[in-house]
N, C-alpha and C. Protein backbone atom coordinates (compact mmCIF):
# COMPACT_ATOMS: atom_id res chain seq x y z
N UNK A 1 13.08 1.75 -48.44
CA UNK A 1 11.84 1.07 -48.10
C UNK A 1 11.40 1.44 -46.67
N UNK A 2 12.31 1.19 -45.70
CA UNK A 2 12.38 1.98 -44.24
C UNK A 2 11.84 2.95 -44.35
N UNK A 3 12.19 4.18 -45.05
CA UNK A 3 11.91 5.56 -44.91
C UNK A 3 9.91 6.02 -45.75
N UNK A 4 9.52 4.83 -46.64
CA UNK A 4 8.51 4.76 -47.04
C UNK A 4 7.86 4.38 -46.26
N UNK A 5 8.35 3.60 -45.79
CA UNK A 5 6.91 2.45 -44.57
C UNK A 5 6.85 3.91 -43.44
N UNK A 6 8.12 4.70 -43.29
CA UNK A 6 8.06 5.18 -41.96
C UNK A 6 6.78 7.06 -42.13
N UNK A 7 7.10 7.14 -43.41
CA UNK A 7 6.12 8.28 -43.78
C UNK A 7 4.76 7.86 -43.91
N UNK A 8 4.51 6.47 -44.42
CA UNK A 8 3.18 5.98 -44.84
C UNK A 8 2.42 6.12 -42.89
N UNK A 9 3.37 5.59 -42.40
CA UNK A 9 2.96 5.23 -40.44
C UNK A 9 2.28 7.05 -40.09
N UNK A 10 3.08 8.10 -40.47
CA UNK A 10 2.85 9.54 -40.40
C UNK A 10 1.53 9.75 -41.36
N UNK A 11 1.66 9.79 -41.85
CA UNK A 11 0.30 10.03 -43.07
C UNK A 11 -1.16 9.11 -42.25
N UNK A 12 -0.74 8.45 -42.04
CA UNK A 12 -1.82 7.28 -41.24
C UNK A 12 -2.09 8.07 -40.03
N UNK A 13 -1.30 8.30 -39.03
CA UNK A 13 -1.50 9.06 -38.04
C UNK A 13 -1.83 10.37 -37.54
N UNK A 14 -1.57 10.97 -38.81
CA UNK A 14 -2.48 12.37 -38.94
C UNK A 14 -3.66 12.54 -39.78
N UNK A 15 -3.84 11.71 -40.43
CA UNK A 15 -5.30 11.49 -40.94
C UNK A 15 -6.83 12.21 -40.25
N UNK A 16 -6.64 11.11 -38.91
CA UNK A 16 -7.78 11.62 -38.39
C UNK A 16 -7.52 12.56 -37.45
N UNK A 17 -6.39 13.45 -37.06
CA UNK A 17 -6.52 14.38 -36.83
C UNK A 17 -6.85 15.78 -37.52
N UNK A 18 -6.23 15.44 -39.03
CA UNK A 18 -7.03 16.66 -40.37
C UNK A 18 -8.22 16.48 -40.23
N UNK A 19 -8.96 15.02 -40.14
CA UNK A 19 -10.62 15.01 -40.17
C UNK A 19 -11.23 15.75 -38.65
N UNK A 20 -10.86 15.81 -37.95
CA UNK A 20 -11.36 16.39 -36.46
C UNK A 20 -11.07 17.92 -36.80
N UNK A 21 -10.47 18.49 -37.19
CA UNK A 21 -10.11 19.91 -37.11
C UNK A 21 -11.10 20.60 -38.47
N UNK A 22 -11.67 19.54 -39.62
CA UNK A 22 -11.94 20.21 -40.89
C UNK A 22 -13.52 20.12 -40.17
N UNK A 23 -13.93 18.90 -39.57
CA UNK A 23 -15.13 18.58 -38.78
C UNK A 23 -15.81 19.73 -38.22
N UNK A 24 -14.79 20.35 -37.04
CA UNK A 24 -15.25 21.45 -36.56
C UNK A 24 -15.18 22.84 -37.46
N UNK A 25 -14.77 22.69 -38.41
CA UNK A 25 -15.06 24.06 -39.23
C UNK A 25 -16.21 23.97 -39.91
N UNK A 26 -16.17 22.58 -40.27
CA UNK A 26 -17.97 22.49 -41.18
C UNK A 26 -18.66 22.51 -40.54
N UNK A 27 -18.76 22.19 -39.00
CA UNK A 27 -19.99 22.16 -38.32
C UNK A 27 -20.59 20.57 -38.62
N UNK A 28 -20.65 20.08 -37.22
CA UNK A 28 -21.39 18.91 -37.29
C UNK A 28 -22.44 18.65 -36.09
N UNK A 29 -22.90 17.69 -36.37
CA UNK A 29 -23.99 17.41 -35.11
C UNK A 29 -23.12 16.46 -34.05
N UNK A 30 -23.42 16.89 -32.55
CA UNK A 30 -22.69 16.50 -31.17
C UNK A 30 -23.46 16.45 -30.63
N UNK A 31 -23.76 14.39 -30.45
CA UNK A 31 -24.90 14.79 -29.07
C UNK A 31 -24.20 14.54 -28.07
N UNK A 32 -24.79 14.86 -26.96
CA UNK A 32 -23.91 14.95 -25.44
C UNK A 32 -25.48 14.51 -24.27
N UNK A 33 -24.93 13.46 -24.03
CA UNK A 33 -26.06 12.78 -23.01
C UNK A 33 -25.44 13.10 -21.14
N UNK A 34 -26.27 13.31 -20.76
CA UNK A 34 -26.39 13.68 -19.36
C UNK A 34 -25.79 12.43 -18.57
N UNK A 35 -26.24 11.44 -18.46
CA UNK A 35 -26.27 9.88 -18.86
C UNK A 35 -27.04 8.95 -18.86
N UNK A 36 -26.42 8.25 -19.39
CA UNK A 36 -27.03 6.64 -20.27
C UNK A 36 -27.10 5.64 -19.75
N UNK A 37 -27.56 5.57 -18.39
CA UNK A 37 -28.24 4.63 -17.70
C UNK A 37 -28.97 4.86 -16.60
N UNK A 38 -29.85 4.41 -15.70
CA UNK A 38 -30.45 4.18 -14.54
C UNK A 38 -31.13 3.60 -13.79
N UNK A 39 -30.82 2.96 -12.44
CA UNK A 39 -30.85 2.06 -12.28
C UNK A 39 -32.71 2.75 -10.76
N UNK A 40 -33.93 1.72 -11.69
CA UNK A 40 -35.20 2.38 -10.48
C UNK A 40 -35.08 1.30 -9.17
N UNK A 41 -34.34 0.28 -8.85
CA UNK A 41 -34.28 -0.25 -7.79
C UNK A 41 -35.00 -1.13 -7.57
N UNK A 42 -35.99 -1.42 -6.49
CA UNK A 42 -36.91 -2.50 -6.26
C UNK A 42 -38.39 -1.63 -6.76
N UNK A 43 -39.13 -1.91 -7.66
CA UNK A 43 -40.26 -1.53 -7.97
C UNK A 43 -41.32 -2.49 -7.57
N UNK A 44 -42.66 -2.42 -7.27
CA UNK A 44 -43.81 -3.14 -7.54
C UNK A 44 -44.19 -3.18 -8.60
N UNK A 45 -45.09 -4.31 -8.70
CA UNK A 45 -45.52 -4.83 -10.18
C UNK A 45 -46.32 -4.03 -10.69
N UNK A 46 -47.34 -3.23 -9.96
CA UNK A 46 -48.22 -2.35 -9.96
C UNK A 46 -47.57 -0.73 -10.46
N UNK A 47 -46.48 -0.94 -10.33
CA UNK A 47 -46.17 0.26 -10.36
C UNK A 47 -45.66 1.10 -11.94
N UNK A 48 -45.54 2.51 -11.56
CA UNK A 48 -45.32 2.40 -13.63
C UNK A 48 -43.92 3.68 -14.01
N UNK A 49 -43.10 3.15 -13.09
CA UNK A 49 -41.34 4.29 -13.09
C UNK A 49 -41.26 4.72 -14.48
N UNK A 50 -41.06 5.83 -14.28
CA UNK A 50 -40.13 6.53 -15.37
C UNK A 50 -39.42 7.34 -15.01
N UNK A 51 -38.38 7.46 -16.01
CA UNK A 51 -37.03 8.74 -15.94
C UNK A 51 -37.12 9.45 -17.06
N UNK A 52 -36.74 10.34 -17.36
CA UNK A 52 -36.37 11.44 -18.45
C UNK A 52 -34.49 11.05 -18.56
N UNK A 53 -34.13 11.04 -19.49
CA UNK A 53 -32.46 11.24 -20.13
C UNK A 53 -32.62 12.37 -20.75
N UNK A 54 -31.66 13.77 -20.13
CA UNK A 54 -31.30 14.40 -20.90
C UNK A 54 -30.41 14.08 -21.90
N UNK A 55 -30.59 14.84 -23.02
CA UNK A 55 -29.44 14.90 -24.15
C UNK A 55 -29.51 16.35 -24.71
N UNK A 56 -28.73 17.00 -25.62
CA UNK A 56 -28.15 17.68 -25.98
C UNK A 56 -27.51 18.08 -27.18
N UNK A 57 -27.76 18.60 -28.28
CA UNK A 57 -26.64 19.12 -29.35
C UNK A 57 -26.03 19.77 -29.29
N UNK A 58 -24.26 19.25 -29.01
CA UNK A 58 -23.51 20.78 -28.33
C UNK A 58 -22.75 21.07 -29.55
N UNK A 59 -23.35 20.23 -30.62
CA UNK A 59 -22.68 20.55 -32.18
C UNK A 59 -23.14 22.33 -33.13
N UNK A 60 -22.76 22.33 -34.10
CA UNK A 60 -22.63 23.24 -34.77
C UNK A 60 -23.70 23.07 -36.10
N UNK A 61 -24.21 21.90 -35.95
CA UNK A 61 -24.76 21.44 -37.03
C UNK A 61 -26.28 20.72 -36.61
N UNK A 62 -27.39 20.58 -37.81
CA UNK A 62 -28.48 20.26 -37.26
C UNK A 62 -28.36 18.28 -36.69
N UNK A 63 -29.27 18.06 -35.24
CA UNK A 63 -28.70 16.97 -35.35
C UNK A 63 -29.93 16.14 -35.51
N UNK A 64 -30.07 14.49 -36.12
CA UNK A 64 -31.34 14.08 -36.56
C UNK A 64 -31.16 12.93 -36.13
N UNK A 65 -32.01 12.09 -35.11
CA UNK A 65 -32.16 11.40 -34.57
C UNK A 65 -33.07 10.11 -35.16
N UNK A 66 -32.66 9.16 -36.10
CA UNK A 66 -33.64 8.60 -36.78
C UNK A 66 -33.98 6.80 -36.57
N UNK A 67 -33.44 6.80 -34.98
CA UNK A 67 -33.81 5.36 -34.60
C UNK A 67 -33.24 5.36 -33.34
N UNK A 68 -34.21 4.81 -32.22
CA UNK A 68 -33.91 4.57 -30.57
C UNK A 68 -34.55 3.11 -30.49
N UNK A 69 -33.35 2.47 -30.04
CA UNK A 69 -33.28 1.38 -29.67
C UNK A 69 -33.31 0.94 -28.41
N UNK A 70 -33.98 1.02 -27.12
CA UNK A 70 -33.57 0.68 -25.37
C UNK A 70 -32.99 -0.81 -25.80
N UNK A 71 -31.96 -0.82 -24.82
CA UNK A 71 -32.07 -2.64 -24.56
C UNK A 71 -32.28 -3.05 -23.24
């Protein structure tokens, strides 16, 4: 029973390392953000800040972006 529980723990633990290695052979989509926050400081009310966020697909695969949420 020991020796079952102790292969089932192995099988579990290489799991998602087979999925990461088969991942990059199929090619997937990787986005890679510059970063994901910023802070404009003291603004006036009058005033109308913006930033640009880079991002990036450093994947292998097409990537599709189908909902942006700010909070």
């Amino acid at each position: 029973m020991k020796t079952l529980l102790a292969v089932m723990g192995l099988v579990l633990f290489a799991i998602p390392a087979w999925g990461q290695d088969s991942a990059d052979a199929t090619g997937r989509p990787k986005l890679t953000i510059d970063r994901t926050d910023h802070n404009f400081g003291e603004i006036n009310r009058t005033d109308s800040p913006t930033h640009t966020f880079t991002f990036k697909n450093t994947g292998t695969a097409e990537l599709r972006i189908t909902n942006v949420a700010p909070s």
